[in-house]
C-alpha atoms as a PDB file:
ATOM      1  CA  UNK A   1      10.581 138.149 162.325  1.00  0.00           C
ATOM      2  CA  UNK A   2       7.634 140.196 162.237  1.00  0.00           C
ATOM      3  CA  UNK A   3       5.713 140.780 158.742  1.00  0.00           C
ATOM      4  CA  UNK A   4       6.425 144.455 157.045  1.00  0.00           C
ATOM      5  CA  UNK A   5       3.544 146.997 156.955  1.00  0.00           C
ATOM      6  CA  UNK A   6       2.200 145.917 153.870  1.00  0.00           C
ATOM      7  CA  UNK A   7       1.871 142.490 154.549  1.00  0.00           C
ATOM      8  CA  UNK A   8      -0.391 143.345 158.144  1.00  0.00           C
ATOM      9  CA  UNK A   9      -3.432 144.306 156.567  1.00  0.00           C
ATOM     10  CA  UNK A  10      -3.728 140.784 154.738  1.00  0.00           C
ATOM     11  CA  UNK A  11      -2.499 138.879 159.009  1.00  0.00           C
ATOM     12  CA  UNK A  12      -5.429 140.880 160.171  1.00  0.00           C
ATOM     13  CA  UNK A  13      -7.721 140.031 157.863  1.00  0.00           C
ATOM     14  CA  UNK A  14      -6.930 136.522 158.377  1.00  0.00           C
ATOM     15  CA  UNK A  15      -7.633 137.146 161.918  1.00  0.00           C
ATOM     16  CA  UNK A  16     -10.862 138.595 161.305  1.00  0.00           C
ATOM     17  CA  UNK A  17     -11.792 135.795 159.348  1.00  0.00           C
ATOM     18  CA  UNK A  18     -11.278 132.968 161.722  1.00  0.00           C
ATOM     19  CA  UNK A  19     -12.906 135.151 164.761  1.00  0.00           C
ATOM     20  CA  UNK A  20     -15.867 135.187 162.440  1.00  0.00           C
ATOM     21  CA  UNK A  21     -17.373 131.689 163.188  1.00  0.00           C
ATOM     22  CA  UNK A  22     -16.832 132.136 166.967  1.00  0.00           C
ATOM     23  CA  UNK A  23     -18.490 135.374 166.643  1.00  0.00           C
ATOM     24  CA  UNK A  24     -21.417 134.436 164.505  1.00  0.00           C
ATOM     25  CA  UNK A  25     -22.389 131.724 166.745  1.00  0.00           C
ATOM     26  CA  UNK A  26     -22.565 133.619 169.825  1.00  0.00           C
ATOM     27  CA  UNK A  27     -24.330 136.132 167.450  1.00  0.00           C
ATOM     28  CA  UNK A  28     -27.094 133.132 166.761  1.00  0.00           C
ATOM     29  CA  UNK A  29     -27.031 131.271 170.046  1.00  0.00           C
ATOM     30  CA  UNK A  30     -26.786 133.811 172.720  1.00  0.00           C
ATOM     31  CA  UNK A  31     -26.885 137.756 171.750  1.00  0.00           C
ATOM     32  CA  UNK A  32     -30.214 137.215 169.272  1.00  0.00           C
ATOM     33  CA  UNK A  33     -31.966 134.970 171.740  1.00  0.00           C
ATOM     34  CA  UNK A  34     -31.256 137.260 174.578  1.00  0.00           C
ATOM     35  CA  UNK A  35     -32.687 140.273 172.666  1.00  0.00           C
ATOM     36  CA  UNK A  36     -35.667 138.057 172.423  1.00  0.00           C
ATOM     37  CA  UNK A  37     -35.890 136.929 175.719  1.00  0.00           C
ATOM     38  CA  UNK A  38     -35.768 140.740 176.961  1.00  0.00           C
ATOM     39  CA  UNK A  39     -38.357 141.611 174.275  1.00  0.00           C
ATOM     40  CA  UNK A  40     -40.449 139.268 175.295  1.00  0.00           C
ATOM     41  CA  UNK A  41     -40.095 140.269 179.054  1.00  0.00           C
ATOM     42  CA  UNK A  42     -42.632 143.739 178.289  1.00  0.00           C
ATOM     43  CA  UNK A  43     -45.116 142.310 176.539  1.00  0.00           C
ATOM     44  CA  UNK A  44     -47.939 139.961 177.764  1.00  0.00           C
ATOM     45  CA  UNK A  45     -47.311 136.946 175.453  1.00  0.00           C
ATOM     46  CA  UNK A  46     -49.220 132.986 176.892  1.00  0.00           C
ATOM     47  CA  UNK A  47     -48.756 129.941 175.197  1.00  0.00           C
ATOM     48  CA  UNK A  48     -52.528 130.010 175.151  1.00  0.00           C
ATOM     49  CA  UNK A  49     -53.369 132.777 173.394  1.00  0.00           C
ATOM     50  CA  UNK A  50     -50.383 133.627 170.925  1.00  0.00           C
ATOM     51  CA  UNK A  51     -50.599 137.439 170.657  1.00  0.00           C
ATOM     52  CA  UNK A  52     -48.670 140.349 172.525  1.00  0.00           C
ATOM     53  CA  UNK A  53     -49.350 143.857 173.743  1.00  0.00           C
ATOM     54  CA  UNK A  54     -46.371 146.065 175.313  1.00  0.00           C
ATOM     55  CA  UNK A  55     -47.097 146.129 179.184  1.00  0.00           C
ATOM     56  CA  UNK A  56     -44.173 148.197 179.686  1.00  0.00           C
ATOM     57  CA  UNK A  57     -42.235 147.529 183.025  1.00  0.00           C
ATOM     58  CA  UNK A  58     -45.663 145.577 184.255  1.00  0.00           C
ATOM     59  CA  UNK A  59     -43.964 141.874 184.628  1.00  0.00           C
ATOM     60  CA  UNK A  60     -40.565 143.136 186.797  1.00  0.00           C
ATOM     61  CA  UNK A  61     -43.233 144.783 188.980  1.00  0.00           C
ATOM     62  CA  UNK A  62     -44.871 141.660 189.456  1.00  0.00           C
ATOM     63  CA  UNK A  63     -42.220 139.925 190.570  1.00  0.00           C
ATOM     64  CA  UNK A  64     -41.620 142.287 193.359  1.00  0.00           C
ATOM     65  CA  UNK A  65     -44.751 141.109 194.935  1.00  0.00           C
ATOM     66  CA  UNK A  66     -44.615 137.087 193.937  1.00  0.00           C
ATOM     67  CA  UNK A  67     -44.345 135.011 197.170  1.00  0.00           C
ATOM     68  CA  UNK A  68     -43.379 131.753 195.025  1.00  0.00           C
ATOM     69  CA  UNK A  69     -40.474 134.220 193.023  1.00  0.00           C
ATOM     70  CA  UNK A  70     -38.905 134.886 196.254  1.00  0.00           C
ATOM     71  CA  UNK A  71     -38.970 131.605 197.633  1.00  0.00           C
ATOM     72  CA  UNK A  72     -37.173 130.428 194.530  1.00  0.00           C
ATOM     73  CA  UNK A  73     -34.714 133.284 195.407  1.00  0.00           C
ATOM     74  CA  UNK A  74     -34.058 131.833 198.497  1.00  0.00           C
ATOM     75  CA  UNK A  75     -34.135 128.437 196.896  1.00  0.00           C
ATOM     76  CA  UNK A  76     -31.448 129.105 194.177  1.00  0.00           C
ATOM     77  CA  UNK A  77     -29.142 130.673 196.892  1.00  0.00           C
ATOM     78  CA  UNK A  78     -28.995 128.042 199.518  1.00  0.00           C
ATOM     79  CA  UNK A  79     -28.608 125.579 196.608  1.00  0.00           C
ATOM     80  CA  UNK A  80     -25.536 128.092 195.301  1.00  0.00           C
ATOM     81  CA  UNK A  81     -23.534 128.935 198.462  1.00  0.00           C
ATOM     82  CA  UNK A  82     -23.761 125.686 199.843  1.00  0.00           C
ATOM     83  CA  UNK A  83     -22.793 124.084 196.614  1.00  0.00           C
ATOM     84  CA  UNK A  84     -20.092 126.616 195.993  1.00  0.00           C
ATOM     85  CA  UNK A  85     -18.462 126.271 199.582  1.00  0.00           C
ATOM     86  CA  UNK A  86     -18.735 122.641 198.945  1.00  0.00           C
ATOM     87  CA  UNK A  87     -16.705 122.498 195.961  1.00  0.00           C
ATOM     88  CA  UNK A  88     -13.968 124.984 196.309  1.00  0.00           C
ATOM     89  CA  UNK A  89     -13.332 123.348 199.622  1.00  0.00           C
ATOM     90  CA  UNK A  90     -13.253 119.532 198.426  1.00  0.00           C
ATOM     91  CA  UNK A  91     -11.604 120.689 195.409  1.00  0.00           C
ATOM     92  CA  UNK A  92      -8.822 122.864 197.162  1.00  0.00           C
ATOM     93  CA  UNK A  93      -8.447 119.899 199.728  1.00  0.00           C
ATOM     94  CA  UNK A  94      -8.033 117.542 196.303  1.00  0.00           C
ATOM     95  CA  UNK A  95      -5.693 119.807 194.492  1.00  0.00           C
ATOM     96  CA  UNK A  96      -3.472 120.189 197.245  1.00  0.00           C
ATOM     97  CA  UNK A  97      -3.498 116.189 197.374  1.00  0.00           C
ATOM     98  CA  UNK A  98      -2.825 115.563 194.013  1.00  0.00           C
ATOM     99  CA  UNK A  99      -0.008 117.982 193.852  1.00  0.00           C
ATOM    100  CA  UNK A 100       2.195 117.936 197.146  1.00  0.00           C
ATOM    101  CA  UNK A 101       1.174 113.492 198.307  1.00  0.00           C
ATOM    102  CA  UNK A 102       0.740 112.341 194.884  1.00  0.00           C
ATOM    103  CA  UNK A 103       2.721 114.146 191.942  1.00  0.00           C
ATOM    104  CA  UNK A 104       3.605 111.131 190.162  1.00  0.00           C
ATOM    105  CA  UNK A 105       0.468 109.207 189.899  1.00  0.00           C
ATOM    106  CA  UNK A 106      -0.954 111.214 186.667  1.00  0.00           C
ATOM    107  CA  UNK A 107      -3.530 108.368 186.807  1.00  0.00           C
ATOM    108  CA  UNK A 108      -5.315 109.683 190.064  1.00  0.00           C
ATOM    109  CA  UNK A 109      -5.848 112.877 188.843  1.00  0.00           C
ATOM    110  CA  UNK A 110      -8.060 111.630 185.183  1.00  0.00           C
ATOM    111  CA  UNK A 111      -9.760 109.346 187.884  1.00  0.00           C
ATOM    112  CA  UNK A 112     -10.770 112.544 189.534  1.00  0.00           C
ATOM    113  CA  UNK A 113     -11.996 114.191 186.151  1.00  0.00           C
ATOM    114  CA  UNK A 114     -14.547 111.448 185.502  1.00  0.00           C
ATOM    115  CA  UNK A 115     -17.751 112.800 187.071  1.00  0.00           C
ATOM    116  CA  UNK A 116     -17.071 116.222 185.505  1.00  0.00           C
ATOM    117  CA  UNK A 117     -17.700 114.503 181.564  1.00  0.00           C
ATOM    118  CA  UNK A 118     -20.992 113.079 183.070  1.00  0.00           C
ATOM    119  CA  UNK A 119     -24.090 114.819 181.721  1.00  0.00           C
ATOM    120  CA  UNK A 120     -26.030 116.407 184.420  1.00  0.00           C
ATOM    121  CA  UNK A 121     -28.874 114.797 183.378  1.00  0.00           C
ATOM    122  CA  UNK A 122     -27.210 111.172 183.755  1.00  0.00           C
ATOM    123  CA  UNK A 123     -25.927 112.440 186.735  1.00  0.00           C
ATOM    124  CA  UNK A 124     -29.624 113.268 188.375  1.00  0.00           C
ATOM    125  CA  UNK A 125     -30.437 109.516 187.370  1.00  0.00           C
ATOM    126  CA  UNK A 126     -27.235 108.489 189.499  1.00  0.00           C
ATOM    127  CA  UNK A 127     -28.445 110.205 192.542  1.00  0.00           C
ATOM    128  CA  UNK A 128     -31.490 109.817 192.294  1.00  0.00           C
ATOM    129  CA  UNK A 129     -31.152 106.109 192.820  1.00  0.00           C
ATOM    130  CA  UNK A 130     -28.841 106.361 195.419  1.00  0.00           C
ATOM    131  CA  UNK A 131     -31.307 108.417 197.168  1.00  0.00           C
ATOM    132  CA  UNK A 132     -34.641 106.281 196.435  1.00  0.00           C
ATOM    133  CA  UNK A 133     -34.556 104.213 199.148  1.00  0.00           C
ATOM    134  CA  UNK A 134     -36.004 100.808 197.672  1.00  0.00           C
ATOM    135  CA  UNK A 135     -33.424 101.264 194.653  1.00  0.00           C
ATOM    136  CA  UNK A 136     -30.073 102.693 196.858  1.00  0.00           C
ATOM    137  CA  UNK A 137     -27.410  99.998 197.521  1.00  0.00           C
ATOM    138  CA  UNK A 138     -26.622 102.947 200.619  1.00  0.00           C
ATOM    139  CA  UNK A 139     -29.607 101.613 202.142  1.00  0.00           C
ATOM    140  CA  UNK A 140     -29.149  98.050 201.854  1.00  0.00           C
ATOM    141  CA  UNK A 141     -25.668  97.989 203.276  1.00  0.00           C
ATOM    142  CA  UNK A 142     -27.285  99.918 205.983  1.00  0.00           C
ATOM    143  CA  UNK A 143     -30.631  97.453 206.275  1.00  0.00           C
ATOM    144  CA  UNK A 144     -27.842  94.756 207.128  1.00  0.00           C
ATOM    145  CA  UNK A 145     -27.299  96.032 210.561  1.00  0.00           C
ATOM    146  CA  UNK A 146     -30.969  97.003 210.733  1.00  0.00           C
ATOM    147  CA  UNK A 147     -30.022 101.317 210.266  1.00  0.00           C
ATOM    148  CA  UNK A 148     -32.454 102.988 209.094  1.00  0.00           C
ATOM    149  CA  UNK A 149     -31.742 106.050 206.566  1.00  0.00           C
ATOM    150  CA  UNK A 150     -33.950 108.770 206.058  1.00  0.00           C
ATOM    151  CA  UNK A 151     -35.081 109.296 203.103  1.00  0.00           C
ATOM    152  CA  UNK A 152     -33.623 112.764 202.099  1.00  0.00           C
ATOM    153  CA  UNK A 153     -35.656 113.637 199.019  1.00  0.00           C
ATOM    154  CA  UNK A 154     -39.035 113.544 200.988  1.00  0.00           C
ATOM    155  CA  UNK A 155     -37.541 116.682 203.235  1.00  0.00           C
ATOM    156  CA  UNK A 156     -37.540 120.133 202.295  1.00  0.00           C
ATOM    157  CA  UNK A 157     -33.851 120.533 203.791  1.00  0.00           C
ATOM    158  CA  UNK A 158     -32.665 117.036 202.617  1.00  0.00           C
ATOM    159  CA  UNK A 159     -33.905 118.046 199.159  1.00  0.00           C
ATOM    160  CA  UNK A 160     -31.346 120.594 198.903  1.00  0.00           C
ATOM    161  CA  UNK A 161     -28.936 118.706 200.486  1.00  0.00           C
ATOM    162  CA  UNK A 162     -29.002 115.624 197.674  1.00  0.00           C
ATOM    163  CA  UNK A 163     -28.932 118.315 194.723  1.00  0.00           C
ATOM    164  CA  UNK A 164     -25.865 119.803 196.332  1.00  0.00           C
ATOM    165  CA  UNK A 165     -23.927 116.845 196.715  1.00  0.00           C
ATOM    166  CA  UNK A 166     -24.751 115.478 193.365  1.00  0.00           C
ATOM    167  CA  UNK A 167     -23.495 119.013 192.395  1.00  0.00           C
ATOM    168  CA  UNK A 168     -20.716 118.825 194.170  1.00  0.00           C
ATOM    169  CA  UNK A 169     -19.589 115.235 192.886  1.00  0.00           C
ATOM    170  CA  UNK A 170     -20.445 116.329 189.523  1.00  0.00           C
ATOM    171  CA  UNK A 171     -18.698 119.862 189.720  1.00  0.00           C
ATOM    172  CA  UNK A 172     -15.547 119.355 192.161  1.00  0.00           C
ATOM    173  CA  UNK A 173     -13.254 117.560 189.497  1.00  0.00           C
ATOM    174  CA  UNK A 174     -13.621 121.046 187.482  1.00  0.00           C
ATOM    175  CA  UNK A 175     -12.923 123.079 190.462  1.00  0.00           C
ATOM    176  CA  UNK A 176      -9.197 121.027 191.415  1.00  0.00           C
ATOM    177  CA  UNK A 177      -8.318 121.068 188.119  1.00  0.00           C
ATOM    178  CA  UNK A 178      -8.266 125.002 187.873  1.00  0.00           C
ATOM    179  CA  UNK A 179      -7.027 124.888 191.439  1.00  0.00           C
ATOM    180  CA  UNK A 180      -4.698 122.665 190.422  1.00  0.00           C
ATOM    181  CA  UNK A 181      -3.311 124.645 187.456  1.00  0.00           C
ATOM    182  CA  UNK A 182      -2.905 127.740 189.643  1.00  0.00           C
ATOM    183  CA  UNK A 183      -1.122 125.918 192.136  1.00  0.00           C
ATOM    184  CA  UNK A 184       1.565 124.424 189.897  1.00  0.00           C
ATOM    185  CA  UNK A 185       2.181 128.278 188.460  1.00  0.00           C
ATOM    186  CA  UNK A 186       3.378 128.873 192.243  1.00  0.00           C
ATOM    187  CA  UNK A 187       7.020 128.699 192.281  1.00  0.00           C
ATOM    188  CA  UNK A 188       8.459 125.713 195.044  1.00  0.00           C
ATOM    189  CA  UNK A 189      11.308 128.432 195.778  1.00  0.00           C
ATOM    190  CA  UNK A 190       9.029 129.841 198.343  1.00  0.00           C
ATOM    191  CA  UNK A 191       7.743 127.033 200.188  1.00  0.00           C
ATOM    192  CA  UNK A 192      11.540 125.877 200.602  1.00  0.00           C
ATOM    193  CA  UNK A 193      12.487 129.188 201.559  1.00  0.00           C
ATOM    194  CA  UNK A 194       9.680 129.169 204.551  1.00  0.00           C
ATOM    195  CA  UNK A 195      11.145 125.222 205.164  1.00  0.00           C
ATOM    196  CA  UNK A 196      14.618 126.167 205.580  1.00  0.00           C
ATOM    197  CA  UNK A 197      13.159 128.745 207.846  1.00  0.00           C
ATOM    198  CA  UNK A 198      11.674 126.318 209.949  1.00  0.00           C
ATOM    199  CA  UNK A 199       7.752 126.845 208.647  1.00  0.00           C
ATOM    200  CA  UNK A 200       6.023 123.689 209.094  1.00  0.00           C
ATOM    201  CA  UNK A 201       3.484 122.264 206.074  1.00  0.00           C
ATOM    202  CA  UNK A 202       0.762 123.810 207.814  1.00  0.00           C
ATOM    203  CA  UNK A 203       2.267 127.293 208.037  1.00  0.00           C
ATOM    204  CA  UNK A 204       3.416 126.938 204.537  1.00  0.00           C
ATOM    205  CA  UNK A 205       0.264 126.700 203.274  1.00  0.00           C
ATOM    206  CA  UNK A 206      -2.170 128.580 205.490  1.00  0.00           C
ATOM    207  CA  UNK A 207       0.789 131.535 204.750  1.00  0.00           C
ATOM    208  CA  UNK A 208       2.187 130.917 201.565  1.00  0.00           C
ATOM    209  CA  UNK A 209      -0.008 128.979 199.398  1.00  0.00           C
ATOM    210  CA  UNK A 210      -3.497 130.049 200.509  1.00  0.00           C
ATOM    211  CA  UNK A 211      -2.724 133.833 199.845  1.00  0.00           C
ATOM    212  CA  UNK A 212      -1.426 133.411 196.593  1.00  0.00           C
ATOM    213  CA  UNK A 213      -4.120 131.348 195.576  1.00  0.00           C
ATOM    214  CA  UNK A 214      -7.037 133.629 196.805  1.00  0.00           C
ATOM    215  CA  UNK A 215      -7.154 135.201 193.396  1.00  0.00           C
ATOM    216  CA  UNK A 216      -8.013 131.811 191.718  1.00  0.00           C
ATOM    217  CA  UNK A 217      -9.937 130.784 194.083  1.00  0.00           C
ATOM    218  CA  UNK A 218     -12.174 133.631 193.438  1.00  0.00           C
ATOM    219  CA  UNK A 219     -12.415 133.187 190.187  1.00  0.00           C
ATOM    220  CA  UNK A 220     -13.550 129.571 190.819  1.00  0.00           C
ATOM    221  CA  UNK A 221     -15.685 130.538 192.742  1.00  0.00           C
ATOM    222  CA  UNK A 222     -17.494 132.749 190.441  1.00  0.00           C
ATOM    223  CA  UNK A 223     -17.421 130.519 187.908  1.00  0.00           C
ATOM    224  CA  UNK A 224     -19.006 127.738 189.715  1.00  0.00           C
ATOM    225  CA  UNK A 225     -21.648 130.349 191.488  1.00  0.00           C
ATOM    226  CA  UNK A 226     -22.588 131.161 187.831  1.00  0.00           C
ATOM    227  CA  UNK A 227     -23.333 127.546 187.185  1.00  0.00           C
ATOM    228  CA  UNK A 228     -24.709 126.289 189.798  1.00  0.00           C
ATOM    229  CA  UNK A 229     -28.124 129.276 188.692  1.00  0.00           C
ATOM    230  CA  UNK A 230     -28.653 126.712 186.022  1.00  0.00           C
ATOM    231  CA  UNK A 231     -29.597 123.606 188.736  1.00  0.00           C
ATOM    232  CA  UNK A 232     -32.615 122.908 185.859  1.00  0.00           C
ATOM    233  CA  UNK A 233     -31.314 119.473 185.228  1.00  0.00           C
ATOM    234  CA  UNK A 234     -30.719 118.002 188.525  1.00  0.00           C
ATOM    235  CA  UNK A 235     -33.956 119.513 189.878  1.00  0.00           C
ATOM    236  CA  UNK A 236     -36.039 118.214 187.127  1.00  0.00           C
ATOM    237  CA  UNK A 237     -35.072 114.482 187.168  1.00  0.00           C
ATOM    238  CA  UNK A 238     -34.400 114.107 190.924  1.00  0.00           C
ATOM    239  CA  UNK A 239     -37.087 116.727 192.728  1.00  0.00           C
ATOM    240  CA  UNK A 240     -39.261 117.957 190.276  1.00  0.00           C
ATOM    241  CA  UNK A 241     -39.331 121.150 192.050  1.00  0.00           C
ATOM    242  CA  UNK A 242     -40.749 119.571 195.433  1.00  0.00           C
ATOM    243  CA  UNK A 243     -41.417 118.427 197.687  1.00  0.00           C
ATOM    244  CA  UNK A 244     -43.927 121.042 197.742  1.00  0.00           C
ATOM    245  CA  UNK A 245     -41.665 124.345 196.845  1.00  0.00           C
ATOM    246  CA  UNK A 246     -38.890 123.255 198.236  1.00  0.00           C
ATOM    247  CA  UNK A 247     -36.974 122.867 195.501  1.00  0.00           C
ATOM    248  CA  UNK A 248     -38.334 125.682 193.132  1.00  0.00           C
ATOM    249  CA  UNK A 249     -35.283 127.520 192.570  1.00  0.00           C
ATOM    250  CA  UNK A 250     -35.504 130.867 190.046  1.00  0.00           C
ATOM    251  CA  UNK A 251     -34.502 129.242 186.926  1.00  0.00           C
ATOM    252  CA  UNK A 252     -37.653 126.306 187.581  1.00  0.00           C
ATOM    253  CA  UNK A 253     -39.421 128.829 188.094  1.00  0.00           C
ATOM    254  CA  UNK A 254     -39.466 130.312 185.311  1.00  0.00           C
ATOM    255  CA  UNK A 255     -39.919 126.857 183.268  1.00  0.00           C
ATOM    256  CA  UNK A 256     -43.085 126.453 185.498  1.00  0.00           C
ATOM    257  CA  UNK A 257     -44.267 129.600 184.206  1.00  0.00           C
ATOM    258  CA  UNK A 258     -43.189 129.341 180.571  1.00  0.00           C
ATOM    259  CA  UNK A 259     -44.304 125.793 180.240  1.00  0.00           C
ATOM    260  CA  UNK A 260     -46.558 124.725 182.760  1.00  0.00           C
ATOM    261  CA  UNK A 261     -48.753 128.391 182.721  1.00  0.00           C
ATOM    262  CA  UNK A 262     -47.838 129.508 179.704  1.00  0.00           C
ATOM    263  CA  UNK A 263     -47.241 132.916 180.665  1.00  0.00           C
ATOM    264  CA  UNK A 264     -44.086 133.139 178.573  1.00  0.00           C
ATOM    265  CA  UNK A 265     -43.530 136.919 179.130  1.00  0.00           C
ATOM    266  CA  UNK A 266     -43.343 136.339 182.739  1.00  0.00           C
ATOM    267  CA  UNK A 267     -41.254 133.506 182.355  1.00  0.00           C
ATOM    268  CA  UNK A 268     -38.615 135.769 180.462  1.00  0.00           C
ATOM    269  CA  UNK A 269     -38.997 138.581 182.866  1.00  0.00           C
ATOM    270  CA  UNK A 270     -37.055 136.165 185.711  1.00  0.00           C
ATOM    271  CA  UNK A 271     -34.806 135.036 183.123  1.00  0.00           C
ATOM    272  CA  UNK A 272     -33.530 138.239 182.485  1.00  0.00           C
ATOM    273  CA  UNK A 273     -33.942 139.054 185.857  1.00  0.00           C
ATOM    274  CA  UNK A 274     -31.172 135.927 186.472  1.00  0.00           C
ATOM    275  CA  UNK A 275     -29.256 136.912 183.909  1.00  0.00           C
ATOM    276  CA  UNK A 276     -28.871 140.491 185.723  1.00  0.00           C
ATOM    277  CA  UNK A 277     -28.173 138.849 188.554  1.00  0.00           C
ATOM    278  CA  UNK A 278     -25.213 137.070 187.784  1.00  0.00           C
ATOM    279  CA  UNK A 279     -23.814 140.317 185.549  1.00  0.00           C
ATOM    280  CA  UNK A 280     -23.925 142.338 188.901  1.00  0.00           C
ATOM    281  CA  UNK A 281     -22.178 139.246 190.610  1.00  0.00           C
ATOM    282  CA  UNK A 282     -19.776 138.840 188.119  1.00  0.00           C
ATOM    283  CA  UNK A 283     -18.789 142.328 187.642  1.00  0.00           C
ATOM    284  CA  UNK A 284     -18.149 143.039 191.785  1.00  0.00           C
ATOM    285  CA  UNK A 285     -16.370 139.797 192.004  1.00  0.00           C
ATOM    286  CA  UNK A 286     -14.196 141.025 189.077  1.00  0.00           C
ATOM    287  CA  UNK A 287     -13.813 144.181 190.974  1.00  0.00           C
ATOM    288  CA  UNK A 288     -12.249 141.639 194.136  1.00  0.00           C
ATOM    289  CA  UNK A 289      -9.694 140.153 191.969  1.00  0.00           C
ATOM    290  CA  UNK A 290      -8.615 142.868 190.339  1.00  0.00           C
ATOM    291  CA  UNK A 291      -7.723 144.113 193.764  1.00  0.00           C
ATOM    292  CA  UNK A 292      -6.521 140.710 194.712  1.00  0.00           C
ATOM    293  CA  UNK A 293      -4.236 140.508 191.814  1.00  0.00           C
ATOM    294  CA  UNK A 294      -2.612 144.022 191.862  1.00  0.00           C
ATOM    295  CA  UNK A 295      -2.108 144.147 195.893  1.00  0.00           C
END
């Protein structure tokens, strides 16, 4: 029964009311702090010497020219595609497990959440062990049959590689279960229509399933590209940025220069220029689903 006309003024006042926590704190926590970020971005503000001056548009322009900015460009987006790929794949692969092999063991699937509740930092510890060759039982299984492992964290290239996959064990459980949701919303009517036309598992999937997930996936995908600009935490414990550069991705960057030069004005120029970044990302991506949902 829905309430007469002069009883929805007091329903949406309630409804104001409870939206007013949620909207304070992302007031506090993210819309204030991001006004002061960009503030801070045209002035010339250092740790060092605590007073400002507007520079204008002076610290974007000095980006442009930065050698070590667009290293960490390229840093950040081998570390994000690579992790990304990984994860929607393992996770679609997963999913697909969990819902069409194993449907009644509920159990597997909260074994599959576990890394996901793991803090990233505790995570970094994890792998960072594993990858420390005089700590990581990986290498003394191997030192029994006298294999030697290289030692991945002392490469540029095998850098990257151990932050993605402790990204990707970290990160995958969220990916299936989203996966995972979208694929139970697909009705079975269809894949036993293809079977009673003779479609085979494969052809069911790669024709039936796949499609109709594509707009999901895309939104995973997003979601996890998003993420996976904030690598701070895994890069910190496990790489501190090296060896060398190799690890510097944008958002280290910018600690490096808000902490370690205390430039802070130039460290919230890159921020904001990440936070552009992903906006631009997010909103084409949007753009792709939208299509992919109305075709």
């Amino acid at each position: 029964m829905l309430p007469s006309a002069g009883v929805q003024p007091q329903f949406n006042r309630a409804y104001r009311m409870m939206l007013f926590p949620a909207v304070f704190a992302v007031g506090i926590f993210a819309i204030i702090p991001l006004l002061g970020m960009l503030g801070l971005s045209f002035t010339d503000f250092h740790l060092i010497k605590p007073w400002d001056r507007d520079i204008g548009l002076h610290n974007f322009e000095r980006l442009i020219g930065d050698r070590r900015f667009r290293n960490s460009i390229s840093v950040m987006m081998m570390l994000s595609v690579f992790g990304v790929v990984a994860q929607v794949t393992l996770g679609l692969a997963i999913a697909v497990g969990l819902e069409k092999i194993v449907p009644r063991w509920r159990f597997a699937r909260g074994m599959f959440v576990v890394p996901f509740v793991v803090p990233h930092v505790a995570v970094a510890l994890i792998w960072l062990s594993l990858f420390t060759p005089t700590l990581s039982p990986i290498n003394a299984f191997f030192d029994i049959f006298a294999i030697t492992v290289p030692p991945l964290l002392t490469s540029q290239y095998g850098a990257i590689a151990a932050i993605v996959i402790a990204d990707t064990w970290a990160s995958t459980p969220f990916v299936m279960l989203l996966i995972l949701a979208a694929l139970q919303g697909i009705s079975s009517d269809l894949d036993e229509a293809a079977s009673i036309d003779g479609a085979s598992k494969m052809q069911i999937f790669w024709r039936i399933t796949l499609p109709l997930l594509k707009p999901a996936l895309l939104m995973v995908a997003l979601f996890r590209f998003i993420e996976t600009l904030k690598h701070f935490p895994l890069i910190f414990v496990m790489t501190n940025g090296g060896p060398g550069r190799a690890t510097q991705a944008t958002n280290y960057y910018a600690y490096i220069q808000t902490f370690q030069s205390s430039n802070v004005s130039y460290g919230a120029a890159i921020a904001v220029f990440l936070f552009l970044f992903a906006g631009i990302i997010s909103f084409y991506v949007a753009r792709a689903n939208a299509r992919l949902t109305d075709a």
